[in-house]
N, C-alpha and C. Protein backbone atom coordinates (compact mmCIF):
# COMPACT_ATOMS: atom_id res chain seq x y z
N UNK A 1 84.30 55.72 157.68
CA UNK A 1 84.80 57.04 157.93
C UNK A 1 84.14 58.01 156.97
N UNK A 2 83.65 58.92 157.42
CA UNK A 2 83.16 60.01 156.47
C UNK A 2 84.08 60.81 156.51
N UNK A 3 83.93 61.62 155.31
CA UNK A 3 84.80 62.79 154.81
C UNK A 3 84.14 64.42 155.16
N UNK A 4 84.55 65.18 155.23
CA UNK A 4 83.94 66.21 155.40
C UNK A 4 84.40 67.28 154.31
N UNK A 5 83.51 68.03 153.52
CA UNK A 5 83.52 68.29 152.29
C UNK A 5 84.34 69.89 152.51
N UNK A 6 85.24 70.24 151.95
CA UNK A 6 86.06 71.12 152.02
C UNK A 6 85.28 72.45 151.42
N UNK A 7 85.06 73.66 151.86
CA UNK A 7 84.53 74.61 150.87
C UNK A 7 85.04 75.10 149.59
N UNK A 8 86.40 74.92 150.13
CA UNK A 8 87.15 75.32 148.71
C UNK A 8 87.25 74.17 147.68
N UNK A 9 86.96 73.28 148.01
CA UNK A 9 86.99 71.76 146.69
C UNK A 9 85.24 71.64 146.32
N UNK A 10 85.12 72.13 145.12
CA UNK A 10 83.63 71.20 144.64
C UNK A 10 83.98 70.58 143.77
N UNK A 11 82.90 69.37 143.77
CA UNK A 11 83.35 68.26 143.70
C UNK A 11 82.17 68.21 142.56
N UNK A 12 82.04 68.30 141.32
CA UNK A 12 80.81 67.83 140.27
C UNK A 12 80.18 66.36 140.84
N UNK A 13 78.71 67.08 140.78
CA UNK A 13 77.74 65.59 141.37
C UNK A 13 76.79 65.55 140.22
N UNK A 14 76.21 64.73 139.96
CA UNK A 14 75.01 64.14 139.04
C UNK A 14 73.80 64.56 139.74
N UNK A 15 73.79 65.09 140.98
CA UNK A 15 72.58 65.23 141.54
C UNK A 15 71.50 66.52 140.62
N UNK A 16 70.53 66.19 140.26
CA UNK A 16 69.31 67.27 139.53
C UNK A 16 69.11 67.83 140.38
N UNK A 17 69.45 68.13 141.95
CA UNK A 17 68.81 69.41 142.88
C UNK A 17 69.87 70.58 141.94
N UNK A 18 69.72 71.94 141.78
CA UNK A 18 69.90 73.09 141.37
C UNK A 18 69.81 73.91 142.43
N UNK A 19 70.85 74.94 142.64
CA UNK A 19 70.94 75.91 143.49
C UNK A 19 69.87 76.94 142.95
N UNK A 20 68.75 77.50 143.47
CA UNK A 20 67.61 78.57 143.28
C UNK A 20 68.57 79.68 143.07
N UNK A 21 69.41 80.39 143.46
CA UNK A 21 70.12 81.60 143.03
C UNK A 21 70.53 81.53 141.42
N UNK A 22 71.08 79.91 141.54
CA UNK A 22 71.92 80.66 139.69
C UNK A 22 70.84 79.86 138.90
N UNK A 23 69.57 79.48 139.07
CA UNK A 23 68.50 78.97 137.75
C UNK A 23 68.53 79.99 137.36
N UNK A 24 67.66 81.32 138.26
CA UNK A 24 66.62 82.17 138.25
C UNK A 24 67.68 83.18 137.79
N UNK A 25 66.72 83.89 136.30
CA UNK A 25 67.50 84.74 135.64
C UNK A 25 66.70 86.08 135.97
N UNK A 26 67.47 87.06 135.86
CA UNK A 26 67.08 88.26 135.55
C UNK A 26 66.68 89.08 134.66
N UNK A 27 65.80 88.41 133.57
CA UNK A 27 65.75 89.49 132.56
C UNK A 27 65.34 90.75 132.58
N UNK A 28 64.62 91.07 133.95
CA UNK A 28 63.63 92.68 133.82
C UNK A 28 65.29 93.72 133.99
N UNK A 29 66.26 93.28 134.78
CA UNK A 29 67.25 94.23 134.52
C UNK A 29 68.05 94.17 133.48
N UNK A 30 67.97 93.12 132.16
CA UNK A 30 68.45 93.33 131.34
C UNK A 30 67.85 94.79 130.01
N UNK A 31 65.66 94.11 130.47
CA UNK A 31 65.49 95.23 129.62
C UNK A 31 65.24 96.16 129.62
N UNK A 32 65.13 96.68 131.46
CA UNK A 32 65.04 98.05 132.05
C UNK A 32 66.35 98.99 131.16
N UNK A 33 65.99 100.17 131.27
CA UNK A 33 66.99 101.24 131.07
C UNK A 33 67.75 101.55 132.28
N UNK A 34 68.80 101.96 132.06
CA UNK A 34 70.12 102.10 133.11
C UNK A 34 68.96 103.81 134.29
N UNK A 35 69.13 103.73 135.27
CA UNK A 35 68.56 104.77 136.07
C UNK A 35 68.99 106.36 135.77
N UNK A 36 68.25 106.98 135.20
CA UNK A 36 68.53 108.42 135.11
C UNK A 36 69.41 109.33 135.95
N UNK A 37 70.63 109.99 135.61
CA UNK A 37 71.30 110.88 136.30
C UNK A 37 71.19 111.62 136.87
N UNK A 38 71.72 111.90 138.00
CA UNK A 38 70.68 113.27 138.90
C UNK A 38 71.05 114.23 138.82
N UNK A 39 72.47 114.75 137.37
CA UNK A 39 72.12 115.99 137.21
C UNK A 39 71.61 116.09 136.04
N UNK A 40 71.08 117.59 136.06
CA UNK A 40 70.48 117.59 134.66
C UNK A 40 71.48 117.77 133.41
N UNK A 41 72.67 118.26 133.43
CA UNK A 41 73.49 118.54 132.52
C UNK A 41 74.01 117.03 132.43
N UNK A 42 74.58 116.15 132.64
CA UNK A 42 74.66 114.81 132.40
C UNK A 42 74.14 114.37 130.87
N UNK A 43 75.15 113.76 130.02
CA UNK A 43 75.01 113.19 128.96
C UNK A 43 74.77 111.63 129.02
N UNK A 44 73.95 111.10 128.40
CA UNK A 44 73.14 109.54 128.10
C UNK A 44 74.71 108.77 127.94
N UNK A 45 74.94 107.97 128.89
CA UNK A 45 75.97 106.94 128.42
C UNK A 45 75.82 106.02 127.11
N UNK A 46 76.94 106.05 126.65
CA UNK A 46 76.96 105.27 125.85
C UNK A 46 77.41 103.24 125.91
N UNK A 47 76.43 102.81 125.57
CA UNK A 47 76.27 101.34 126.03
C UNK A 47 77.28 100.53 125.18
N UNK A 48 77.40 99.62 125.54
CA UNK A 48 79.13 98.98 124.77
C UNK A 48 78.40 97.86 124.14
N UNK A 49 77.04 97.22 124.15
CA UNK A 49 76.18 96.69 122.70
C UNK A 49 75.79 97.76 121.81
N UNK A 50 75.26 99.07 122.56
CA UNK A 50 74.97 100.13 121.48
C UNK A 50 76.28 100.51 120.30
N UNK A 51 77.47 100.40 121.18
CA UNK A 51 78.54 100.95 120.30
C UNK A 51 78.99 100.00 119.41
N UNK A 52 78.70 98.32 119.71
CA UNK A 52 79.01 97.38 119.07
C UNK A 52 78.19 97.54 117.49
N UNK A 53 76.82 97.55 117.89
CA UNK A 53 75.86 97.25 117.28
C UNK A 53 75.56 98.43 116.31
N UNK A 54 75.84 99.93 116.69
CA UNK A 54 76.26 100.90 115.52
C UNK A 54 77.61 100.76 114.42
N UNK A 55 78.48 99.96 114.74
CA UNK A 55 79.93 99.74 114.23
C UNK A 55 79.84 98.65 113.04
N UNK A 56 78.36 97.43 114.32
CA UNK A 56 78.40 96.52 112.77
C UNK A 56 78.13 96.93 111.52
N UNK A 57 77.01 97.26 111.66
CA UNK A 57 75.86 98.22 110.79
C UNK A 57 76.84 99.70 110.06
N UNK A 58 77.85 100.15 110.36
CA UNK A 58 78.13 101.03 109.68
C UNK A 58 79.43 100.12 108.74
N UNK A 59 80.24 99.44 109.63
CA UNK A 59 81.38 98.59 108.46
C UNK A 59 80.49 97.49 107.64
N UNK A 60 79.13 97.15 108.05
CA UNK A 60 78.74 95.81 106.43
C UNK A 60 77.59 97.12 105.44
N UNK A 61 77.79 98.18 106.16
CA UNK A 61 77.37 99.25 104.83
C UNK A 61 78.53 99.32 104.08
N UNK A 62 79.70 99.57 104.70
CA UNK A 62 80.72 100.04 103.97
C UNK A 62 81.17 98.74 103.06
N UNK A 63 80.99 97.43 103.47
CA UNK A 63 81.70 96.93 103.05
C UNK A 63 80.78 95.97 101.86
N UNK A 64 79.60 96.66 101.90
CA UNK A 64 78.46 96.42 100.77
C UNK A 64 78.45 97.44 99.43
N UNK A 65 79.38 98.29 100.10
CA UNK A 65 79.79 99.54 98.58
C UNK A 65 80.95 99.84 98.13
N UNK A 66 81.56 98.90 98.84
CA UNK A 66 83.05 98.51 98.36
C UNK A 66 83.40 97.53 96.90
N UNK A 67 84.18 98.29 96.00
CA UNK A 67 84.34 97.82 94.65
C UNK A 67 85.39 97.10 94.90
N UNK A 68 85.41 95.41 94.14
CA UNK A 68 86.35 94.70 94.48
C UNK A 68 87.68 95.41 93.84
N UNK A 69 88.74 94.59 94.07
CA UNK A 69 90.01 95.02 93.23
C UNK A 69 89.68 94.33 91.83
N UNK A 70 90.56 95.04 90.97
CA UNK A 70 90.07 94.96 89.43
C UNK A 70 91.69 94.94 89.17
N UNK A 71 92.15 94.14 88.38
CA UNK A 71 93.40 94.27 87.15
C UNK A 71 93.28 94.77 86.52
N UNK A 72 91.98 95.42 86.03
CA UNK A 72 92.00 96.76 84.77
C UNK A 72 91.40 96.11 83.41
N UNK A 73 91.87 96.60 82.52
CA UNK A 73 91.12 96.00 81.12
C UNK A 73 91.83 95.03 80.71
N UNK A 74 91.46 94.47 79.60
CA UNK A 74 91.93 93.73 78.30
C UNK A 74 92.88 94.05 77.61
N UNK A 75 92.80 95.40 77.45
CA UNK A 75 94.37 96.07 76.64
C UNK A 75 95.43 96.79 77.72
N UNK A 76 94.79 96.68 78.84
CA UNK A 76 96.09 96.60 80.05
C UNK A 76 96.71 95.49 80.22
N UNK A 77 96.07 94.30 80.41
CA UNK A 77 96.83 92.99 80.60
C UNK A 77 97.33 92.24 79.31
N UNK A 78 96.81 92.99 78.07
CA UNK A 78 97.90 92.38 76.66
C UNK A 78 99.03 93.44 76.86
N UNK A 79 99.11 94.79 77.04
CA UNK A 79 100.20 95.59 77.09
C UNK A 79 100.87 95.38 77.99
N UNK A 80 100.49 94.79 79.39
CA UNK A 80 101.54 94.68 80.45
C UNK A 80 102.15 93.52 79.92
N UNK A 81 101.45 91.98 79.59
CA UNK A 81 102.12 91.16 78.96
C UNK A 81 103.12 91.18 77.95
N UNK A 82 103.03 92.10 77.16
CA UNK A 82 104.19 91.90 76.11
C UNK A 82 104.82 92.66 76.76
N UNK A 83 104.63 93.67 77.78
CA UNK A 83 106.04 94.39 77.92
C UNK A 83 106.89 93.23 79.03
N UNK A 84 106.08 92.67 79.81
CA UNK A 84 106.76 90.76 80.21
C UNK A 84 107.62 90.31 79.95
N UNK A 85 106.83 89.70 78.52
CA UNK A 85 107.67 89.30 77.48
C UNK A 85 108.70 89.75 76.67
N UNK A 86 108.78 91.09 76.70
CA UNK A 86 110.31 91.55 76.02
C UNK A 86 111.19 91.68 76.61
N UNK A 87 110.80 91.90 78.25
CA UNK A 87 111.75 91.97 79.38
C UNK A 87 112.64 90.46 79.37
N UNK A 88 111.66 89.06 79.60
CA UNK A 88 112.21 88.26 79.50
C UNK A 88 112.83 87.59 78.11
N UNK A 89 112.85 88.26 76.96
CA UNK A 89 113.22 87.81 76.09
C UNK A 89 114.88 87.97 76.50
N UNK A 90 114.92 89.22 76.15
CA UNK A 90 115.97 90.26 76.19
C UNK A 90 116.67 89.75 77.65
N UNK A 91 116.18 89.81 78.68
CA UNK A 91 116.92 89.46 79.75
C UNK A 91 117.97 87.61 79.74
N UNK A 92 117.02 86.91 78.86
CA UNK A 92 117.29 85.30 78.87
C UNK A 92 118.49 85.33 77.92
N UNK A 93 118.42 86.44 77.19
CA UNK A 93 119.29 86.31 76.28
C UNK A 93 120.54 86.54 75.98
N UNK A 94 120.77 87.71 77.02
CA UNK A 94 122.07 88.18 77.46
C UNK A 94 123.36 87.64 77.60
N UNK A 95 124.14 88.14 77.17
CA UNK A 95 125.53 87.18 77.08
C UNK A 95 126.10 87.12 78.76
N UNK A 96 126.44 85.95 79.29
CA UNK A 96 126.94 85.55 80.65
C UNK A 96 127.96 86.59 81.12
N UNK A 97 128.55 87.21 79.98
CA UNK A 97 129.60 88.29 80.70
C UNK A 97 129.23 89.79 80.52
N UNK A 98 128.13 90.22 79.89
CA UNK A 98 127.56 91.26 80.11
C UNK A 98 127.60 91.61 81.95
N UNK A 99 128.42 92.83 81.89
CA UNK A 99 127.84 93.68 83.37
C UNK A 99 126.72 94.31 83.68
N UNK A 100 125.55 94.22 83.24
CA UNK A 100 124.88 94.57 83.87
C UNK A 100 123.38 93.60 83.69
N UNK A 101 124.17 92.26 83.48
CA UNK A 101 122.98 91.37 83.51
C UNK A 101 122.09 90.99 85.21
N UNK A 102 122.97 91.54 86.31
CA UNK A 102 122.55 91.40 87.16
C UNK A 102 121.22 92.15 87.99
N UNK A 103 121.48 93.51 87.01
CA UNK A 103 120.53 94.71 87.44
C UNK A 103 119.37 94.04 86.18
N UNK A 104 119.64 93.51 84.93
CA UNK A 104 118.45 93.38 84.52
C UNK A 104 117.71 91.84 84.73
N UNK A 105 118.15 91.46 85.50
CA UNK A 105 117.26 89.98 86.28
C UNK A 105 116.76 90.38 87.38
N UNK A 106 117.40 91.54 87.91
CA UNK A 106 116.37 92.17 89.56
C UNK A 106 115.03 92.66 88.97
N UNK A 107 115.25 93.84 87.33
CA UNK A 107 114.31 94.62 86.87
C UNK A 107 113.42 93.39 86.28
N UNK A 108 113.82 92.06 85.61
CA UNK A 108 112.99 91.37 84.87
C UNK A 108 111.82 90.65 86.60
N UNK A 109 112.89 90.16 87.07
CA UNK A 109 111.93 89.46 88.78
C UNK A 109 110.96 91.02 89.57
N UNK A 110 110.97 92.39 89.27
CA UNK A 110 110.70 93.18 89.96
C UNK A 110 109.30 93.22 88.85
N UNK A 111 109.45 92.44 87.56
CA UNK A 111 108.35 92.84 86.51
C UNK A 111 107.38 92.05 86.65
N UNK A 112 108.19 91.03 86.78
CA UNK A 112 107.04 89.65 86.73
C UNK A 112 106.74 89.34 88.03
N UNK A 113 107.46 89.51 89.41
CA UNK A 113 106.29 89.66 90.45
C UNK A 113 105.02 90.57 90.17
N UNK A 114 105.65 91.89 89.85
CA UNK A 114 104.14 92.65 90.14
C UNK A 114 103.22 92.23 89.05
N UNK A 115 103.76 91.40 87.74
CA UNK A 115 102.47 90.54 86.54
C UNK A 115 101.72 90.10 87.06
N UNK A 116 102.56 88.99 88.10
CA UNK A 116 102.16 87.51 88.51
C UNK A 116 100.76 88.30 89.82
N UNK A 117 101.44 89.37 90.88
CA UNK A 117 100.29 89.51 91.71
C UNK A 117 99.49 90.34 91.20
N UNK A 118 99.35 90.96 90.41
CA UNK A 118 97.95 91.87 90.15
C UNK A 118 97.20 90.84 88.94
N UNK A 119 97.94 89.89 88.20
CA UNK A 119 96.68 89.16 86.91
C UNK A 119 96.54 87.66 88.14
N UNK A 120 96.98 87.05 89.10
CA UNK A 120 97.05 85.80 89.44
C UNK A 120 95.68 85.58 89.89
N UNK A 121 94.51 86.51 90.67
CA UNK A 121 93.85 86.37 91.03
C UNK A 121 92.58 86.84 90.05
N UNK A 122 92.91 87.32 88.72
CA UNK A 122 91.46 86.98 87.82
C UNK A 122 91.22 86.24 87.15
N UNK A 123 89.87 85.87 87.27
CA UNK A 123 89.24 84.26 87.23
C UNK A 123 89.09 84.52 85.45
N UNK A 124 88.86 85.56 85.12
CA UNK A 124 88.15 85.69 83.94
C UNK A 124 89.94 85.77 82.72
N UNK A 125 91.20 85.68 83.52
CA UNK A 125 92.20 85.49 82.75
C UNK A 125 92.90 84.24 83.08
N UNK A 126 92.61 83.40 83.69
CA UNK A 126 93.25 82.01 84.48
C UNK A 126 92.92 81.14 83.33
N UNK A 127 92.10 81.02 82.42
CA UNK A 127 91.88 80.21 81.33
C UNK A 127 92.12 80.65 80.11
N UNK A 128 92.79 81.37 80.26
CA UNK A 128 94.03 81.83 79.00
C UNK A 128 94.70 80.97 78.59
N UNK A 129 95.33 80.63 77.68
CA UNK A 129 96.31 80.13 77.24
C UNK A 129 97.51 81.45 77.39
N UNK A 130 97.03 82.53 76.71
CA UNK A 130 98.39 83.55 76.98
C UNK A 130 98.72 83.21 78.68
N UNK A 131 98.06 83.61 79.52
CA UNK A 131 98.58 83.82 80.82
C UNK A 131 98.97 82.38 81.54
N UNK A 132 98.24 81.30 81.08
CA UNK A 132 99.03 80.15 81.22
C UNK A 132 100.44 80.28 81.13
N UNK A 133 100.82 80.17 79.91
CA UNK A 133 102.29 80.34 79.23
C UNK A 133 103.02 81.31 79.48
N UNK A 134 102.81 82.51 79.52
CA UNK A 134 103.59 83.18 80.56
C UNK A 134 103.78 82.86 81.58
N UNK A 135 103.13 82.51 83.08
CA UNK A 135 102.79 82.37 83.91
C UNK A 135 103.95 81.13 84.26
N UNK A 136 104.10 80.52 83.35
CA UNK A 136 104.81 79.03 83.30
C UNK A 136 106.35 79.48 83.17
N UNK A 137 106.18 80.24 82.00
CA UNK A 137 107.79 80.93 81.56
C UNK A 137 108.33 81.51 82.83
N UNK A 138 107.58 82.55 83.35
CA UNK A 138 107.90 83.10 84.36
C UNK A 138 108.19 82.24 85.61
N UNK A 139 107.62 81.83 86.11
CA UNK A 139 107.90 80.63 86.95
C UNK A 139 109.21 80.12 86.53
N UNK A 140 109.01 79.44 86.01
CA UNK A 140 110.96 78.81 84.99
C UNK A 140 111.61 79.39 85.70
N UNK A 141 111.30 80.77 84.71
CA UNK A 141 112.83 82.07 84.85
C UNK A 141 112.72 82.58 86.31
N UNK A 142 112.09 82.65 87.25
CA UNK A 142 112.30 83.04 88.63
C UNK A 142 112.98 81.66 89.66
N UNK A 143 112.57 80.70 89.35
CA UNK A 143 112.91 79.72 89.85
C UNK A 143 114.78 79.21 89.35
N UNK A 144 114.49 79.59 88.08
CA UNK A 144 116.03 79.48 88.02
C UNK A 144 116.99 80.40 88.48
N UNK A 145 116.61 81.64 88.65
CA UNK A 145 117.95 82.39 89.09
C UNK A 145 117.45 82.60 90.52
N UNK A 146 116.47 82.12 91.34
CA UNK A 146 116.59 82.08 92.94
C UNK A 146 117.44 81.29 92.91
N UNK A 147 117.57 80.00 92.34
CA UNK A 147 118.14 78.67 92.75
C UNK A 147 119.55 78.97 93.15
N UNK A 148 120.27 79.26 91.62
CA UNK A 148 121.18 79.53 91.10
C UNK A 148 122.22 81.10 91.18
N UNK A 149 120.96 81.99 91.27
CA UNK A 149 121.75 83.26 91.46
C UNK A 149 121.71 83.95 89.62
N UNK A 150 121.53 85.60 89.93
CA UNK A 150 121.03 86.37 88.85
C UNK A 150 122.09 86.44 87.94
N UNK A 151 123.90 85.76 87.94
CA UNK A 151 124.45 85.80 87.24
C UNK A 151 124.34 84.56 86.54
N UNK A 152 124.14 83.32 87.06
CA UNK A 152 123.72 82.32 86.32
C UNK A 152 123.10 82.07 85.13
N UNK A 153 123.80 81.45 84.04
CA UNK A 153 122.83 81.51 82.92
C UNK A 153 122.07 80.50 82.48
N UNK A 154 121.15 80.42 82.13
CA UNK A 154 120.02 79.44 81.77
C UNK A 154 120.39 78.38 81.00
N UNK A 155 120.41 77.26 81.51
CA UNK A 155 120.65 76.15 80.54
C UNK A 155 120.23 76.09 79.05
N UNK A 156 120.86 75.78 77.64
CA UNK A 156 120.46 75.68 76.82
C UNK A 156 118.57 75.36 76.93
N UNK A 157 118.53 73.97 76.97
CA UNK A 157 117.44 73.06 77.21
C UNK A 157 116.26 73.95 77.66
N UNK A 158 116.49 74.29 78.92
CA UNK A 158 115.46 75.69 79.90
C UNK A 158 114.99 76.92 79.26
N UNK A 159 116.07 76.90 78.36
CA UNK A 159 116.03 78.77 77.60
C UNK A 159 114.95 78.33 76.44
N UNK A 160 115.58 76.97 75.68
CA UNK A 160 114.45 77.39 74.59
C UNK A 160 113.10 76.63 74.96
N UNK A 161 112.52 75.82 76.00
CA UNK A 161 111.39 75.82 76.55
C UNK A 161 110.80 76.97 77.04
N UNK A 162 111.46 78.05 78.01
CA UNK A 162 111.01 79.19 78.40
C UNK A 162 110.67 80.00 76.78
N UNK A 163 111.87 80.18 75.46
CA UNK A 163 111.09 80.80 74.75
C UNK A 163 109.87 80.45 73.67
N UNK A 164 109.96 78.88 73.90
CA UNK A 164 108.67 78.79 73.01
C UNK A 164 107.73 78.74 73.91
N UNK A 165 107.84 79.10 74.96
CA UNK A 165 106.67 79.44 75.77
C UNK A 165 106.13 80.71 75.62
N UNK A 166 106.60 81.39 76.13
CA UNK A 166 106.68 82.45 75.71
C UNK A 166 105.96 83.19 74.04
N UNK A 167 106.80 82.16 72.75
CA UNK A 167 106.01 82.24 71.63
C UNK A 167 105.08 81.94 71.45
N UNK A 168 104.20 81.18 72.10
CA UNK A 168 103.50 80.39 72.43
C UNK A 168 102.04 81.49 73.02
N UNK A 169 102.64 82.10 74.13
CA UNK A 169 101.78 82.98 74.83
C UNK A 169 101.80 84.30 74.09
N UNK A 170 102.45 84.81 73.62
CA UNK A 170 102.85 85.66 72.71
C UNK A 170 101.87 85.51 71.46
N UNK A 171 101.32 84.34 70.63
CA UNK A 171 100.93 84.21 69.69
C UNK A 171 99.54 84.46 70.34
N UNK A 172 99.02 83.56 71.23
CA UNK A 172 97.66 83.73 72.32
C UNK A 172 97.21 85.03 72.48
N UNK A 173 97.94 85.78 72.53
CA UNK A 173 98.01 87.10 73.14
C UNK A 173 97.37 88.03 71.81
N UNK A 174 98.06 87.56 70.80
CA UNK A 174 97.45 88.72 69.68
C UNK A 174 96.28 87.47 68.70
N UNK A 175 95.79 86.63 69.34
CA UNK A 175 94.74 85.95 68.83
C UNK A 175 93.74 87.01 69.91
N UNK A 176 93.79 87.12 71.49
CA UNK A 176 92.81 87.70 72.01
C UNK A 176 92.48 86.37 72.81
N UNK A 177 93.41 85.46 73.13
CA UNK A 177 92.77 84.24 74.23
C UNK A 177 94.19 84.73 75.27
């Protein structure tokens, strides 16, 4: 019994015959120009590779004179650090029934996020010992009062690891590492 081949079903064959319509390419209408307008006031279309191809060329200019982001100097990131560090001194230290230890663990976490994202990504402060040790302290002290909650107070044990860390980075800090 033979089958008779449906137009709407093709069926992939191994056969090397090739249909002559889709080998044969057209390049002369790719590199002809589009046919001139027949009026004369008529403006030159604009081609959607031309518009591509002006866009690349103007954003890898731009983005060849673009100054990376910078953390700033040396005596910005020792001054932001100790002011860090006094936040978390002062904040760790607070007596459990102080009222307004809650507003100053939002202000100490509102300090040391913005430390942590503007120094986390320079290469030329990641081999610090200061920013190590902060970096560590801080960590601690954020991790403990997410856990726990901003009235929570720091375990003995936790507090004085966080502050000889801290002394630690603190001492680093006015060596200049």
């Amino acid at each position: 019994m033979a089958m008779a081949s449906s137009p709407a079903l093709i069926t992939p064959t191994t056969s090397t015959h090739r249909h002559p319509k889709l080998t044969t390419l057209s390049i002369k209408s790719k590199l002809t120009p589009p046919p001139p307008s027949s009026s004369p006031n008529s403006q030159p279309t604009l081609r959607r590779r031309d518009l591509v191809a002006s866009t690349a060329v103007f954003s890898s200019a731009l983005l060849l004179h673009a100054n990376p982001a910078s953390a700033g100097s040396d005596d910005e990131y020792v001054k932001e650090t100790e002011e860090v560090i006094n936040k978390v001194r002062s904040t760790i230290t607070l007596d459990k029934n102080d009222p307004h230890v809650a507003e100053k663990v939002a202000e100490l976490r509102d300090a040391s996020n913005n430390w942590v994202a503007k120094y986390r990504r320079e290469k030329q402060l990641l081999g610090r010992p200061s920013f190590r040790d902060i970096y560590s302290a801080l960590n601690a002290v954020s991790g403990h009062y997410i856990s726990f909650g901003p009235t929570a107070p720091i375990p003995a044990k936790r507090k004085v690891r966080i502050l000889e860390e801290i002394d630690t980075a603190e001492k680093a800090l006015q060596r200049g590492r």
